[in-house]
C-alpha atoms as a PDB file:
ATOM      1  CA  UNK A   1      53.989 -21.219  -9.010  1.00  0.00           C
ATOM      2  CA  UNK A   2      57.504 -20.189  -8.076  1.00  0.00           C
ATOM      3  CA  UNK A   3      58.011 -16.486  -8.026  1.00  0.00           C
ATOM      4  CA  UNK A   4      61.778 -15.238  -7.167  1.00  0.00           C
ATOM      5  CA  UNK A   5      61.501 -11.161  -7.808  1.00  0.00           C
ATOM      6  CA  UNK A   6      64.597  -9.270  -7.257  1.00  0.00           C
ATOM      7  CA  UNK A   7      64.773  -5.183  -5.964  1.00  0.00           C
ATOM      8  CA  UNK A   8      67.095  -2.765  -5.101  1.00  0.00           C
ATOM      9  CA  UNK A   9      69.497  -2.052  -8.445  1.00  0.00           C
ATOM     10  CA  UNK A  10      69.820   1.211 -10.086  1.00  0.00           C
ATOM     11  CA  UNK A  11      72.365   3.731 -10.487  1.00  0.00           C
ATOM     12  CA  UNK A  12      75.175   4.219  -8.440  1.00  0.00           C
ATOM     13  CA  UNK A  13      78.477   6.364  -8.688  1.00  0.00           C
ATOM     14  CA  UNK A  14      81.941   4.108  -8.047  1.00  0.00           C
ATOM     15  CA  UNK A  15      82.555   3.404  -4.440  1.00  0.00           C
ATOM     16  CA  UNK A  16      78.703   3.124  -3.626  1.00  0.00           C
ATOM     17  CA  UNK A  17      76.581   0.990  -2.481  1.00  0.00           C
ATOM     18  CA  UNK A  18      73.482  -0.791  -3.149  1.00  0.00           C
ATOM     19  CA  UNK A  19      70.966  -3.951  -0.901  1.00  0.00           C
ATOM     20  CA  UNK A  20      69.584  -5.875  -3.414  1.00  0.00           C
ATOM     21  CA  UNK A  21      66.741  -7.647  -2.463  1.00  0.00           C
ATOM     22  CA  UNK A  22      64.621 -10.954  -3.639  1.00  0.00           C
ATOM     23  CA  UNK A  23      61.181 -11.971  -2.873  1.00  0.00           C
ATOM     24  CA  UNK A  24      60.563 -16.049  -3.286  1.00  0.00           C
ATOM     25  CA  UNK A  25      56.728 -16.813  -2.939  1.00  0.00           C
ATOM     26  CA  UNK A  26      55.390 -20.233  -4.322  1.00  0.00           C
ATOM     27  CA  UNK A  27      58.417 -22.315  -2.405  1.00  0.00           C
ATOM     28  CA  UNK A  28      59.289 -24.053   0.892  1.00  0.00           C
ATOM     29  CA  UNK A  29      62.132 -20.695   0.894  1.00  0.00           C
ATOM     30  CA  UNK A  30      63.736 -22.433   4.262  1.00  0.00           C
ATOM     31  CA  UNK A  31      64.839 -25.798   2.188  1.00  0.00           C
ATOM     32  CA  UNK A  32      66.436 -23.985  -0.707  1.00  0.00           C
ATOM     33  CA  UNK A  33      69.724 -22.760  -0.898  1.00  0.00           C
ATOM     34  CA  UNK A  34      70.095 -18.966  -2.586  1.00  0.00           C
ATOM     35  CA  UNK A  35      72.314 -17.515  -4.777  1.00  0.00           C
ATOM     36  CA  UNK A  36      72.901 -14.223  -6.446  1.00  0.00           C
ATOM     37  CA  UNK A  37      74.351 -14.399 -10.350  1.00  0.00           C
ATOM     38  CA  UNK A  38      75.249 -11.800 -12.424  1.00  0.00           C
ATOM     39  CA  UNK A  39      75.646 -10.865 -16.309  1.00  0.00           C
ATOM     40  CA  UNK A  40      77.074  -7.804 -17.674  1.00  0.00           C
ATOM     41  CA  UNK A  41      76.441  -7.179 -21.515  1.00  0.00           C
ATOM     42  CA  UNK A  42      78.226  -9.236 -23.803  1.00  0.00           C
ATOM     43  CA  UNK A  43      79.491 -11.875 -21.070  1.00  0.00           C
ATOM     44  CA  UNK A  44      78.508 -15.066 -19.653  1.00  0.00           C
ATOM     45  CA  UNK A  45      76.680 -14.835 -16.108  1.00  0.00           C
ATOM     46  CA  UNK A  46      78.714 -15.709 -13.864  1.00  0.00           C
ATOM     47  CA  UNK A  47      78.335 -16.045  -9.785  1.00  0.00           C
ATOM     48  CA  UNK A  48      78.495 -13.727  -7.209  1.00  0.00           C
ATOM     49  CA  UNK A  49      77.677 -15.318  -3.864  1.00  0.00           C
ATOM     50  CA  UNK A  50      75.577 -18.061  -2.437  1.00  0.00           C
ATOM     51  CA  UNK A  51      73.764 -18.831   1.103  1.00  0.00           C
ATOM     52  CA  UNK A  52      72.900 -22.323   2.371  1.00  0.00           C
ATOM     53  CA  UNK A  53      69.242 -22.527   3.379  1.00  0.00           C
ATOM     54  CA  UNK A  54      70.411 -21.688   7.133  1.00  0.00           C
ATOM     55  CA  UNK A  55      72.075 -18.880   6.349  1.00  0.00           C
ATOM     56  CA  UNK A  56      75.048 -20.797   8.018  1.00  0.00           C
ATOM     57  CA  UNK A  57      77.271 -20.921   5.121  1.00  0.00           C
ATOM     58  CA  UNK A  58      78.177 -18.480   2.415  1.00  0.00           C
ATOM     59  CA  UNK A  59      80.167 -18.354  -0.262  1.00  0.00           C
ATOM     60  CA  UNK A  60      81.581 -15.643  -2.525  1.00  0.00           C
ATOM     61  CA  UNK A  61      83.319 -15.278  -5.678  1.00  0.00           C
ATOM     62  CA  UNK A  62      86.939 -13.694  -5.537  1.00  0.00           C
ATOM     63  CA  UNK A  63      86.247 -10.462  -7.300  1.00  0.00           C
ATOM     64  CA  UNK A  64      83.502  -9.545  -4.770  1.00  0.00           C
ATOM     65  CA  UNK A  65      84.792 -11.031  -1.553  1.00  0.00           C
ATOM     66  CA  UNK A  66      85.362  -8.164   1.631  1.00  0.00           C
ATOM     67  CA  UNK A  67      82.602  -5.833  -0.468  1.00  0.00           C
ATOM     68  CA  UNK A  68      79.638  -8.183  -0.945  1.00  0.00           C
ATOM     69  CA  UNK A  69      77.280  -9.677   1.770  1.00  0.00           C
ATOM     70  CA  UNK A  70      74.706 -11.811   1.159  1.00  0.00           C
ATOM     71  CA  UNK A  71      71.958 -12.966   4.110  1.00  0.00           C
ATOM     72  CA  UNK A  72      68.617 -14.131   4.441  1.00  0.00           C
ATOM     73  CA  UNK A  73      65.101 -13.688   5.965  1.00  0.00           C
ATOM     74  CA  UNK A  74      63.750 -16.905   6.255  1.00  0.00           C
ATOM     75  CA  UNK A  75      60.351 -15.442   7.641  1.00  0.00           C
ATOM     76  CA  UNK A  76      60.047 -13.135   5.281  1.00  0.00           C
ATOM     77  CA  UNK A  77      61.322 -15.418   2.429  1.00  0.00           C
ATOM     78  CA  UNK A  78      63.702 -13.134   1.310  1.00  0.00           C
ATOM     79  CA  UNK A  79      67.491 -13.245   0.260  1.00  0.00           C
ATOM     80  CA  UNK A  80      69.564 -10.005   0.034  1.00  0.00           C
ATOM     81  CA  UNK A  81      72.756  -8.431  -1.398  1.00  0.00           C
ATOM     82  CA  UNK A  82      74.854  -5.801   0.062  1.00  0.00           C
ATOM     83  CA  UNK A  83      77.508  -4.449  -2.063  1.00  0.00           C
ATOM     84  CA  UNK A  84      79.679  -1.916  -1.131  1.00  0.00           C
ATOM     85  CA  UNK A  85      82.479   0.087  -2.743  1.00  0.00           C
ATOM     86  CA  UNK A  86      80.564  -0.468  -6.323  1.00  0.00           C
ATOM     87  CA  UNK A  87      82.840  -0.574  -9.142  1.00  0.00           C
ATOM     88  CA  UNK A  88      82.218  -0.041 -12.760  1.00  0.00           C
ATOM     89  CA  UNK A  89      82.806  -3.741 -13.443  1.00  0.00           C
ATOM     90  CA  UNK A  90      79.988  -4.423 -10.940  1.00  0.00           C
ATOM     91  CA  UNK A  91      77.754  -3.197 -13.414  1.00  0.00           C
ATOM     92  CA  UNK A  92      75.389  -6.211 -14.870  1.00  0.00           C
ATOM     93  CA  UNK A  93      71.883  -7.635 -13.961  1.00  0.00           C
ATOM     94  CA  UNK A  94      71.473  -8.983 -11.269  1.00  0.00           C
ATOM     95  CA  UNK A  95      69.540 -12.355 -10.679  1.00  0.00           C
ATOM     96  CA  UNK A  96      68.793 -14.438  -7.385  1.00  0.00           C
ATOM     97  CA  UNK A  97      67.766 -17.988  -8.157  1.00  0.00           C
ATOM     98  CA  UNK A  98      67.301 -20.842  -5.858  1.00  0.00           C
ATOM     99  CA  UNK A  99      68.296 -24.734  -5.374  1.00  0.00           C
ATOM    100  CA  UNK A 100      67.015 -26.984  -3.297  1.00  0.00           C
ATOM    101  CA  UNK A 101      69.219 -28.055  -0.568  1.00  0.00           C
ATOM    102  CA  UNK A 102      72.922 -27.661  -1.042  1.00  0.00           C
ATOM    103  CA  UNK A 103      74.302 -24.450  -1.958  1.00  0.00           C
ATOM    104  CA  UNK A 104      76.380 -23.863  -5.578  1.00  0.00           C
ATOM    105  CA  UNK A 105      78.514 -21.888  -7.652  1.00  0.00           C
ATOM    106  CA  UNK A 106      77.177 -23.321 -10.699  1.00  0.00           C
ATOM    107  CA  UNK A 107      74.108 -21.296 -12.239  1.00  0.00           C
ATOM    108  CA  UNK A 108      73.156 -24.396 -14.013  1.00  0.00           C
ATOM    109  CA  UNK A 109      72.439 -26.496 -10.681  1.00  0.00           C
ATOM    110  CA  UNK A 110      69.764 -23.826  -9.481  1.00  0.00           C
ATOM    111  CA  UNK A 111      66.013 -24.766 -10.044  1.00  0.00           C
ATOM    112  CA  UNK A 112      64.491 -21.472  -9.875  1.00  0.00           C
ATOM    113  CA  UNK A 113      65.511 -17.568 -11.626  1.00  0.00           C
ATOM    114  CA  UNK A 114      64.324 -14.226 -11.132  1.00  0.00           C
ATOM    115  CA  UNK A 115      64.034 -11.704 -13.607  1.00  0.00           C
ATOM    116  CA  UNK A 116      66.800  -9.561 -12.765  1.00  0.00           C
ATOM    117  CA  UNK A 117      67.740  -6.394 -11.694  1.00  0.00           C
ATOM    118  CA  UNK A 118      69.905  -3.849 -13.362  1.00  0.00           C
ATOM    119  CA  UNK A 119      72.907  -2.098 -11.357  1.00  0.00           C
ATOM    120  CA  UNK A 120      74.989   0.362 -12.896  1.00  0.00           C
ATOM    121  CA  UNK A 121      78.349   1.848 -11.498  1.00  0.00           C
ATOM    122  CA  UNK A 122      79.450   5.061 -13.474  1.00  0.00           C
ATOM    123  CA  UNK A 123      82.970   6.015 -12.604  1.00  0.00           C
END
């Protein structure tokens, strides 16, 4: 059984930071690509950054790029997400999720979710 279970949120003042992190267990981890989504009440999840199975390639969506790093542990089958100089906007639940090979933007193309993890920026 595929397990993706994410750590790390909580509460943070604006300009802070936070590492999420997410465990995978039940998966060949080094075949699937990662990604990190997030939904903030009352709005569509959208994406925040992906990571090809490598950790060769990333991606990032505008509104987090120079303040967001994502990376992996493939021996430890874990994905991560450092976000620095948090922002009130940045507040939403987190989720990793996984797709086999190629990475994504598109939440709908990933095989596997997490449960989520809340962050929230106060200003």
């Amino acid at each position: 059984q595929v397990q993706l279970v994410e750590s790390g949120g909580g509460l943070v003042q604006a300009g802070g930071s936070l590492r999420l992190s997410c465990a995978a267990s039940g998966l060949t981890f080094s075949t699937y690509a990662m990604g990190w989504f997030r939904q903030a009440p009352g709005k569509e999840r959208e994406f925040v950054a992906a990571i090809s199975w490598n950790g060769a390639t990333t991606y990032y969506t505008d509104f987090v790029k120079g303040r967001v790093t994502i990376s992996r542990d493939n021996a430890k089958m874990e994905v991560y997400l450092q976000m620095n100089d948090l922002k009130p906007e940045d507040t939403a639940v987190y989720y990793c999720a996984a797709k086999a090979f190629r990475t994504s933007r598109r939440g709908d193309e990933y095989n596997y979710w997490g449960q989520g993890t809340q962050v929230a920026v106060s200003s």
